[in-house]
C-alpha atoms as a PDB file:
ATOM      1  CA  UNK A   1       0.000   0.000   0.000  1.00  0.00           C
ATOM      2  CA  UNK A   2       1.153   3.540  -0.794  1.00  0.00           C
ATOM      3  CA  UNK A   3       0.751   6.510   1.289  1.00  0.00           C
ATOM      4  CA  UNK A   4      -2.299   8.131  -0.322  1.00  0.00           C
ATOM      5  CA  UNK A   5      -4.087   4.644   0.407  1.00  0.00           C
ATOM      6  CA  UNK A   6      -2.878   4.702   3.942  1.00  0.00           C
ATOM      7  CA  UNK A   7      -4.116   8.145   4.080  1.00  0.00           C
ATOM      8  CA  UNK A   8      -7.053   7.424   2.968  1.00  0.00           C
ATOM      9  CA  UNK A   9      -7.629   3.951   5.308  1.00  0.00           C
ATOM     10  CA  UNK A  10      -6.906   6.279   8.454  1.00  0.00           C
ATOM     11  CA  UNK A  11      -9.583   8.873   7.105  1.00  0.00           C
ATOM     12  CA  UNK A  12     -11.585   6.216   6.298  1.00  0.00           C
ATOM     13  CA  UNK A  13     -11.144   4.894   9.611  1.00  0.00           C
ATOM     14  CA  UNK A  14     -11.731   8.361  11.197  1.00  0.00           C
ATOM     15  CA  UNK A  15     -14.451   8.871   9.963  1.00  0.00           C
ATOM     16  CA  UNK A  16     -16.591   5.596  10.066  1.00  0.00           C
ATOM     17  CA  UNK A  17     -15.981   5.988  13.908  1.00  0.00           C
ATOM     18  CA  UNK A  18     -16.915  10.208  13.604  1.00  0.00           C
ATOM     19  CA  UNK A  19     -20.024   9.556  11.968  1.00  0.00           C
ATOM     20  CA  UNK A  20     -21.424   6.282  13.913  1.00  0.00           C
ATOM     21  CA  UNK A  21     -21.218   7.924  17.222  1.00  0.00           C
ATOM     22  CA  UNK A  22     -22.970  11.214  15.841  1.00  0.00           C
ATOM     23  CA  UNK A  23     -25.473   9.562  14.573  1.00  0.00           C
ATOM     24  CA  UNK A  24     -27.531   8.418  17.030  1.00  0.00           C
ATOM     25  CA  UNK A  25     -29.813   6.317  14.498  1.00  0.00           C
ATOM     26  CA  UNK A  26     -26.698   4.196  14.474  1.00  0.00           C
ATOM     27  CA  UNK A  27     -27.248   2.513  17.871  1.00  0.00           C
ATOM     28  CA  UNK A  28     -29.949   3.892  20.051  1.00  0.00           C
ATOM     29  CA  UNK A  29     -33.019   1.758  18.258  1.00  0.00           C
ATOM     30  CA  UNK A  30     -30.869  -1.598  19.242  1.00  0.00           C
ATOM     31  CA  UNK A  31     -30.442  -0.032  22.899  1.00  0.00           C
ATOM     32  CA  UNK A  32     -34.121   0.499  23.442  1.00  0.00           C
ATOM     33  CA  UNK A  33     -35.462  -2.481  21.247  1.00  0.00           C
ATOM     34  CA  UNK A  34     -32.887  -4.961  23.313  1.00  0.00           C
ATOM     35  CA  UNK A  35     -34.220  -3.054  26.731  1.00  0.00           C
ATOM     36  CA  UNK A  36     -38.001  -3.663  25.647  1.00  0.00           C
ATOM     37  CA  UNK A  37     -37.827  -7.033  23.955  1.00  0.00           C
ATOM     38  CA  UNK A  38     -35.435  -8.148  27.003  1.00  0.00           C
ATOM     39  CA  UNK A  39     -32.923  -9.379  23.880  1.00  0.00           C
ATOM     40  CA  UNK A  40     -30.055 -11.265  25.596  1.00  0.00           C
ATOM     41  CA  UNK A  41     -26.683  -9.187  25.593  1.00  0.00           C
ATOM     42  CA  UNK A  42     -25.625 -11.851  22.551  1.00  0.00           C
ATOM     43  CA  UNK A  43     -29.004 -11.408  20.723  1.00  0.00           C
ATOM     44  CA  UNK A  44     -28.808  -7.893  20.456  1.00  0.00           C
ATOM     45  CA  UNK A  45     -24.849  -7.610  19.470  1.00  0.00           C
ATOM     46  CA  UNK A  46     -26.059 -10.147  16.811  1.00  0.00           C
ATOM     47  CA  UNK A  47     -29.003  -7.948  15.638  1.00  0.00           C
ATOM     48  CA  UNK A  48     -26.743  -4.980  15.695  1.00  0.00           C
ATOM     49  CA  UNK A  49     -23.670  -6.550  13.668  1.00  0.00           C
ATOM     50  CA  UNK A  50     -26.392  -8.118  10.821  1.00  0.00           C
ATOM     51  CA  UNK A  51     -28.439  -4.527  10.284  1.00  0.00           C
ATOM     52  CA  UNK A  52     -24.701  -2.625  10.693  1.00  0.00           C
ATOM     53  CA  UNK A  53     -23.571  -5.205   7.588  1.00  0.00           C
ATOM     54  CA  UNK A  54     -26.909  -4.187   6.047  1.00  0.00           C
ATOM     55  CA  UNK A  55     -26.398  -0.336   6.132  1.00  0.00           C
ATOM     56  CA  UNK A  56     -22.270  -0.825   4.799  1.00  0.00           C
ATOM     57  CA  UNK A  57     -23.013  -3.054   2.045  1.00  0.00           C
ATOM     58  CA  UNK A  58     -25.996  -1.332   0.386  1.00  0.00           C
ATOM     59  CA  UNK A  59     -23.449   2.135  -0.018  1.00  0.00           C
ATOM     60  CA  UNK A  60     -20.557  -0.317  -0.843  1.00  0.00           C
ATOM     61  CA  UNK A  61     -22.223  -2.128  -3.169  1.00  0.00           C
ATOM     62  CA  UNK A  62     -24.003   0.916  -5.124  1.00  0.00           C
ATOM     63  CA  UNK A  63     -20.338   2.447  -4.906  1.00  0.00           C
ATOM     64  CA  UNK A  64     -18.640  -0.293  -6.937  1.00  0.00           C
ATOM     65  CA  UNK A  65     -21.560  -0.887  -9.537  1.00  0.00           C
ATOM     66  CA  UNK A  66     -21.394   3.236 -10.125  1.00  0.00           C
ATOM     67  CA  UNK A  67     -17.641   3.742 -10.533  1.00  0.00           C
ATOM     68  CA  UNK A  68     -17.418   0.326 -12.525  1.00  0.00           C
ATOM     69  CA  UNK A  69     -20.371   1.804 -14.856  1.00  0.00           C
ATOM     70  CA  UNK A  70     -19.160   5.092 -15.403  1.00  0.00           C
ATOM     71  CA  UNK A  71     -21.627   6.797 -13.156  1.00  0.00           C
ATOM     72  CA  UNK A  72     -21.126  10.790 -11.847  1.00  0.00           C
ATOM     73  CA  UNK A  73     -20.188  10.963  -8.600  1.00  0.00           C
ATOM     74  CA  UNK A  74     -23.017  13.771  -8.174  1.00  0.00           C
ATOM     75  CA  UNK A  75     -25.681  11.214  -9.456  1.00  0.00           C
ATOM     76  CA  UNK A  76     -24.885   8.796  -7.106  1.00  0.00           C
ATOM     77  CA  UNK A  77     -24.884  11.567  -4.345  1.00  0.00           C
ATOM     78  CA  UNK A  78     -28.427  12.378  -5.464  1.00  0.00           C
ATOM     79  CA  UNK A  79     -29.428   8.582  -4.857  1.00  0.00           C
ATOM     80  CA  UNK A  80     -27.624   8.567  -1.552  1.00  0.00           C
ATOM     81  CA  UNK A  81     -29.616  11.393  -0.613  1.00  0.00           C
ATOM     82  CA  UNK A  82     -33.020  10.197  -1.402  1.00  0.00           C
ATOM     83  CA  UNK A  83     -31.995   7.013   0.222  1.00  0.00           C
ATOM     84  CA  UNK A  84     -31.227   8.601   3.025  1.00  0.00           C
ATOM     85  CA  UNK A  85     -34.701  10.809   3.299  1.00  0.00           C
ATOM     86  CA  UNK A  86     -36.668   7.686   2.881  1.00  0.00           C
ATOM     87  CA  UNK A  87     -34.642   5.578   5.323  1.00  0.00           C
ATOM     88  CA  UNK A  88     -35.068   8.759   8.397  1.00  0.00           C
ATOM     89  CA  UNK A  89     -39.074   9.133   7.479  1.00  0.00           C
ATOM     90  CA  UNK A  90     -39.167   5.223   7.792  1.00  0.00           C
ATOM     91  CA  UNK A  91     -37.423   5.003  11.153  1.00  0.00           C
ATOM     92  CA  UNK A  92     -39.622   7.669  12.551  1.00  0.00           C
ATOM     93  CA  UNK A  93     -42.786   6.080  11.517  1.00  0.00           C
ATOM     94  CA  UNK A  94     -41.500   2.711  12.332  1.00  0.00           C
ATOM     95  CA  UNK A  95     -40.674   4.316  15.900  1.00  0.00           C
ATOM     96  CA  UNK A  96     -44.428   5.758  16.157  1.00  0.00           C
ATOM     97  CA  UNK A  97     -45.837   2.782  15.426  1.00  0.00           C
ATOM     98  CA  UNK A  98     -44.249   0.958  18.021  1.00  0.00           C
ATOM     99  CA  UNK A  99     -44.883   3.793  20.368  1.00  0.00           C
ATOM    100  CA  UNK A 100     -48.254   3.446  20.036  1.00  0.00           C
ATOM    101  CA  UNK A 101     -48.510  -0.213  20.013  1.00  0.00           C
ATOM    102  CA  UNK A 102     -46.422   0.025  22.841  1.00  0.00           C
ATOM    103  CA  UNK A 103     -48.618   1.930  24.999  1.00  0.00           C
ATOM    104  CA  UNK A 104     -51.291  -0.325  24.011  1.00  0.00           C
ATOM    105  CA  UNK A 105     -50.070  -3.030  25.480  1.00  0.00           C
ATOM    106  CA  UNK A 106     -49.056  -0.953  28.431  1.00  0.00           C
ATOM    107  CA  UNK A 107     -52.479   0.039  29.085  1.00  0.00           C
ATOM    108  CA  UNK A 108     -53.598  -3.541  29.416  1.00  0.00           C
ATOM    109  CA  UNK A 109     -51.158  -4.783  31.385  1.00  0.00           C
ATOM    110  CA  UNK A 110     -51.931  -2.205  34.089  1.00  0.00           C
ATOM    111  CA  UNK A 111     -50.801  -3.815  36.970  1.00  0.00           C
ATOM    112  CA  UNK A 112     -54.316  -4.759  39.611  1.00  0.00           C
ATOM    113  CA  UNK A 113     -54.283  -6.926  42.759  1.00  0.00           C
ATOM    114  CA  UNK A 114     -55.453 -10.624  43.205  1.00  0.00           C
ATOM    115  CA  UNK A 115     -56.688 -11.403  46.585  1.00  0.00           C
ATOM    116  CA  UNK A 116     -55.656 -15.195  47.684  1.00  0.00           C
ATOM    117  CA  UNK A 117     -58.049 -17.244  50.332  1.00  0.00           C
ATOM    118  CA  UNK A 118     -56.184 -20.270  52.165  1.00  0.00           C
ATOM    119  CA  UNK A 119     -57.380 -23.236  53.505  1.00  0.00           C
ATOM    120  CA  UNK A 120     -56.135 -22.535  56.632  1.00  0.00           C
ATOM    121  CA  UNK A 121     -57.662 -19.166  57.188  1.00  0.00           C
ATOM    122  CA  UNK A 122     -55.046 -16.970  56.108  1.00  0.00           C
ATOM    123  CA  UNK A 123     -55.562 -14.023  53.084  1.00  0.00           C
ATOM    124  CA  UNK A 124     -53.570 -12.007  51.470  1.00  0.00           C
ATOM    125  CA  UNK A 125     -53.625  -9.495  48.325  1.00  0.00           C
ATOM    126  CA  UNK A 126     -50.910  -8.684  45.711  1.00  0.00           C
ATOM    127  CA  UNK A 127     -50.563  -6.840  43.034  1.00  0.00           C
ATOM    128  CA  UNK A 128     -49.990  -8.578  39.588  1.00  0.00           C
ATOM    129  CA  UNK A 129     -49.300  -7.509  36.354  1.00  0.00           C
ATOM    130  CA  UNK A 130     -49.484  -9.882  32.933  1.00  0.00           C
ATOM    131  CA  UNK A 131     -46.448  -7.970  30.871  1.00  0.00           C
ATOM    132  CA  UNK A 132     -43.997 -10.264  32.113  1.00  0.00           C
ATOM    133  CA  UNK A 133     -46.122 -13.119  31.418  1.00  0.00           C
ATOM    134  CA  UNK A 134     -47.275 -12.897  27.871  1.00  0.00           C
ATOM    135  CA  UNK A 135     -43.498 -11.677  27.012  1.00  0.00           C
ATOM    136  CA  UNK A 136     -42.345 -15.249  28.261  1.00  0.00           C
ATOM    137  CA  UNK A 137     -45.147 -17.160  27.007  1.00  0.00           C
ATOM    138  CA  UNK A 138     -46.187 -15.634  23.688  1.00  0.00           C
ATOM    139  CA  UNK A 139     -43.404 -14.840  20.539  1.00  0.00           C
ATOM    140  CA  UNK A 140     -45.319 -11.715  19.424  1.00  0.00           C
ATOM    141  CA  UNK A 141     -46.220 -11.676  15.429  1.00  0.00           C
ATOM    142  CA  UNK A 142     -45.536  -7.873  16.059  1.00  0.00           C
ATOM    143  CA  UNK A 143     -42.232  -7.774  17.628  1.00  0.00           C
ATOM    144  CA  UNK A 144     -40.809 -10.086  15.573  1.00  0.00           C
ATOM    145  CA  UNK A 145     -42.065  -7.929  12.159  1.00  0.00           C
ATOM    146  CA  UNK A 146     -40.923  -4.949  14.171  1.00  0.00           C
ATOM    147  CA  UNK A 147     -37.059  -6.830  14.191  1.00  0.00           C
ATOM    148  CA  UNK A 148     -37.506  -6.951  10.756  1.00  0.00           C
ATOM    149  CA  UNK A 149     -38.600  -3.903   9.677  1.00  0.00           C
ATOM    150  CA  UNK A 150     -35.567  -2.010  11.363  1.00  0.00           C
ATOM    151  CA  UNK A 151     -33.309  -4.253   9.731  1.00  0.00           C
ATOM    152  CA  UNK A 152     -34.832  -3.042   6.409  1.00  0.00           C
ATOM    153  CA  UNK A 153     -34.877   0.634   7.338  1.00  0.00           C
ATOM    154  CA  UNK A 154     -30.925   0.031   7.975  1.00  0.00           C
ATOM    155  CA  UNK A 155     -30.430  -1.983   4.554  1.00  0.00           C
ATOM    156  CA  UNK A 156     -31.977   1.138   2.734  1.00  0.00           C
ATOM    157  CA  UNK A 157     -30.203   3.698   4.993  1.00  0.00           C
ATOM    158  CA  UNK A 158     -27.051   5.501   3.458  1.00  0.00           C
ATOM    159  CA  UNK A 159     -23.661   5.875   4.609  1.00  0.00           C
ATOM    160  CA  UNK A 160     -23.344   8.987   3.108  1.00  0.00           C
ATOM    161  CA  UNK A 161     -19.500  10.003   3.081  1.00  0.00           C
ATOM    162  CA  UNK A 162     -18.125   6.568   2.293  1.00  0.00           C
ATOM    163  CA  UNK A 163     -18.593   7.096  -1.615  1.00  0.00           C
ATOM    164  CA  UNK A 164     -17.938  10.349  -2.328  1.00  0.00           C
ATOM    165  CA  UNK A 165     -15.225  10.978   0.589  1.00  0.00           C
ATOM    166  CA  UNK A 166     -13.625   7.402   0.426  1.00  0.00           C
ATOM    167  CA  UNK A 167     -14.623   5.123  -2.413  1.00  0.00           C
ATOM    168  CA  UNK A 168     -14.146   7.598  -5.022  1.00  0.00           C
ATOM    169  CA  UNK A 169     -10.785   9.099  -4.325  1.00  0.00           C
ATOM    170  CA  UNK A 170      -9.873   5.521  -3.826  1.00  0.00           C
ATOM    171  CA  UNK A 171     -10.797   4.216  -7.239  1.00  0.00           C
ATOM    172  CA  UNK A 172      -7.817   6.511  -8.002  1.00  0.00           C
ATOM    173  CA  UNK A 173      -5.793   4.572  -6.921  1.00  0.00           C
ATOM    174  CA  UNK A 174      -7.377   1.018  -7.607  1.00  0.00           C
ATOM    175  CA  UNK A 175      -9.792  -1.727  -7.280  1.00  0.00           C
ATOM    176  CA  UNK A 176      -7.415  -3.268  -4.262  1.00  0.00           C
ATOM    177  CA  UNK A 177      -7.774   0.323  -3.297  1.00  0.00           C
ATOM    178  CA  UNK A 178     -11.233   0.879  -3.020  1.00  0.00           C
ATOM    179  CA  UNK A 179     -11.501  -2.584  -0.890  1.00  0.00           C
ATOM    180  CA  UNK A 180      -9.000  -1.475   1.833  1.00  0.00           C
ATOM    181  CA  UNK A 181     -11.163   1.579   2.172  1.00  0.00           C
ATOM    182  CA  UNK A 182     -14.276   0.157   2.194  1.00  0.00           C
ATOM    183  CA  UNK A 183     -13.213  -2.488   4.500  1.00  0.00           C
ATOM    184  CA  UNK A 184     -11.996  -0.160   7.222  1.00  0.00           C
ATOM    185  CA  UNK A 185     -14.614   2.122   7.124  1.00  0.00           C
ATOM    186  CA  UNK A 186     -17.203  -0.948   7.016  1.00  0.00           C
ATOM    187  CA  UNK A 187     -15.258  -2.751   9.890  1.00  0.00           C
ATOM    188  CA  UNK A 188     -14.945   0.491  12.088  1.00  0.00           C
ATOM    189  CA  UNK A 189     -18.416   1.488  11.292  1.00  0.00           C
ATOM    190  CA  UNK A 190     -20.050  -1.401  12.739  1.00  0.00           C
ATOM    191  CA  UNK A 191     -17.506  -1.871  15.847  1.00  0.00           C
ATOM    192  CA  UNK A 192     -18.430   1.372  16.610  1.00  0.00           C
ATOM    193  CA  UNK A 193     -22.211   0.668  16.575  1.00  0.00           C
ATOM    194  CA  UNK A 194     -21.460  -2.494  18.879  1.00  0.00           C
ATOM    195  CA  UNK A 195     -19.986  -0.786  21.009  1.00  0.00           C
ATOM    196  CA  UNK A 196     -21.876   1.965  21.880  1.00  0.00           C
ATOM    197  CA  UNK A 197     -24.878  -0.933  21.829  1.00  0.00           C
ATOM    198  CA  UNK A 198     -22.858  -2.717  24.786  1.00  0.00           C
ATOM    199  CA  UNK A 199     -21.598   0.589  26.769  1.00  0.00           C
ATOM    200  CA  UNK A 200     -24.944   2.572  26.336  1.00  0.00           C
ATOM    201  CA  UNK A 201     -27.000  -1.192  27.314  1.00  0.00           C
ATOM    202  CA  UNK A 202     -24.924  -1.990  29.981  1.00  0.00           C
ATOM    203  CA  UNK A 203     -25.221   1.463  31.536  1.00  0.00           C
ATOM    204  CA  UNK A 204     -28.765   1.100  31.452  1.00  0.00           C
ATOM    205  CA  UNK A 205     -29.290  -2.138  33.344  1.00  0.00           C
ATOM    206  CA  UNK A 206     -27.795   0.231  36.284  1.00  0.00           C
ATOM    207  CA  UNK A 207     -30.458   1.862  36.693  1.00  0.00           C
ATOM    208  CA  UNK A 208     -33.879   1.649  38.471  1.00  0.00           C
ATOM    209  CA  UNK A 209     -36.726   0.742  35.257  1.00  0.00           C
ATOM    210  CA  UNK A 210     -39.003  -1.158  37.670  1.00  0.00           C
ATOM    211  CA  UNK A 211     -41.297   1.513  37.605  1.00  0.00           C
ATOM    212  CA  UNK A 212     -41.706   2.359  34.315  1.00  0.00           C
ATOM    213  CA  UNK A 213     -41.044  -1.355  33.086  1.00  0.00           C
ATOM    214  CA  UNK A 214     -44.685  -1.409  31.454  1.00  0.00           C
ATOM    215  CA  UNK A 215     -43.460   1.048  29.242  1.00  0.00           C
ATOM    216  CA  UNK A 216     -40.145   0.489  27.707  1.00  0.00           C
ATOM    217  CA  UNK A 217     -42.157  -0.570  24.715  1.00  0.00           C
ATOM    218  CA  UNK A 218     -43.915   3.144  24.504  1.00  0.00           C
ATOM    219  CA  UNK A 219     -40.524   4.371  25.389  1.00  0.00           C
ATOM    220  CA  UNK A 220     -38.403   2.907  22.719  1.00  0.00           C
ATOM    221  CA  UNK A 221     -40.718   3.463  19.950  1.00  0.00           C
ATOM    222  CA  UNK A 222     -40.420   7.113  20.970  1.00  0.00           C
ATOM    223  CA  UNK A 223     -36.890   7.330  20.988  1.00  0.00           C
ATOM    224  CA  UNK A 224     -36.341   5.293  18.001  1.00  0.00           C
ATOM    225  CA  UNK A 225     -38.634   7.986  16.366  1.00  0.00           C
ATOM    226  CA  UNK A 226     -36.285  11.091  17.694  1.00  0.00           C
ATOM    227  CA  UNK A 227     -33.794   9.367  16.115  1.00  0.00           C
ATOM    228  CA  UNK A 228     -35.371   9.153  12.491  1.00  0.00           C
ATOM    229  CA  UNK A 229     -36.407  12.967  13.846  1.00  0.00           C
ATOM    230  CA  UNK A 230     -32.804  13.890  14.448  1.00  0.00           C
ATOM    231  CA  UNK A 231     -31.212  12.323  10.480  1.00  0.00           C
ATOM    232  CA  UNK A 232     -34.226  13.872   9.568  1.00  0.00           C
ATOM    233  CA  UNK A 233     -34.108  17.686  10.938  1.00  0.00           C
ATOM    234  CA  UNK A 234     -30.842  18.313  12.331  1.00  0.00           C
ATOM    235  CA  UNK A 235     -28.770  16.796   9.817  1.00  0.00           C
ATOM    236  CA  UNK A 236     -27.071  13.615  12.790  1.00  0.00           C
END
């Protein structure tokens, strides 16, 4: 490798980390999905690693087949762009929809009290709620087309600056160029997104979400919808 390509695998590197933690769209729907579907610590690093391949390879792959057919750098920048308005309105409606269904289900699981007779006399009352129990019991249609669904919204999502910041100035170079490139900024990309999954996840088992545990669903649809909100309007 020559020193532009070493350059350009450091920026490349640079800036696959940059924009993954600035983009909050890049790990906060796995933190709150994992939290409210109680995904295993492995589950959700595995959900996170398949959608983060998703989102590199659609750019990587629409970056080869445009500089091996000739295509304008600007053209491809226009479909990047429209991919990248669709993908942000389709994570915010994905995120309302779960909000909503989310504080469907935590209006019927409002927690209520069973009172208990004995045969030797003794009563007692406690309170009971059937969220835990339908969650364990019950592989919800919904959730699992929810999983889905976010995996396609990351699939069709953009990484913007790997084609005309990396891929291009690498095809100056040369094919073996543009894979180095591509391969750090893909590798570093996703790492990234792991690991704020894990810190960000771990953090969040530390605190006290008994009392709002009926909600998480609620919750994370709303925050997965400030995220589309965020790509969308303020440019993350």
């Amino acid at each position: 490798m020559n020193d532009s390509l070493w350059l350009l695998s450091g920026t490349a590197a640079s800036i696959g980390f940059i924009h993954t933690v600035i983009g909050p769209d890049h790990y906060l729907p796995f933190i709150m999905m994992g939290q409210a579907q109680r995904w295993s610590r492995l589950k959700t690093m595995w959900i996170t690693f398949l959608c983060g391949i998703g989102h590199v390879l659609s750019s990587v792959v629409l970056g080869f087949a445009g500089i091996a057919l000739g295509v304008a750098l600007h053209r491809l920048e226009l479909i990047e762009s429209v991919r990248g308005e669709f993908a942000a309105w389709a994570l915010i409606t994905l995120g309302l929809l779960y909000m909503l269904w989310g504080v469907r289900v935590a209006l019927k699981d409002k927690a209520h009290e069973h009172h208990h007779s004995h045969d030797d006399g003794t009563e007692h009352t406690h309170t009971h709620s059937h969220l835990l129990t339908s969650a364990t019991h019950r592989r919800s249609h919904h959730r699992v087309m929810t999983t889905w669904a976010l995996f396609t919204v990351f699939v069709l999502g953009p990484c913007e600056p790997l084609i005309p910041l990396l891929m291009f100035p690498a095809a100056q170079q040369s094919s073996f160029g543009i894979i180095v490139v591509s391969s750090v900024f893909g590798i570093v990309t996703i790492a990234t997104m792991m690991g704020m999954v894990l810190v960000v996840s771990a953090g969040l088992h530390l605190l006290p979400m008994k009392s709002i545990e009926r909600w998480t669903h609620a919750l994370a649809g709303g925050i997965i919808a400030c995220s589309g909100l965020a790509i969308q309007f303020l440019g993350l």
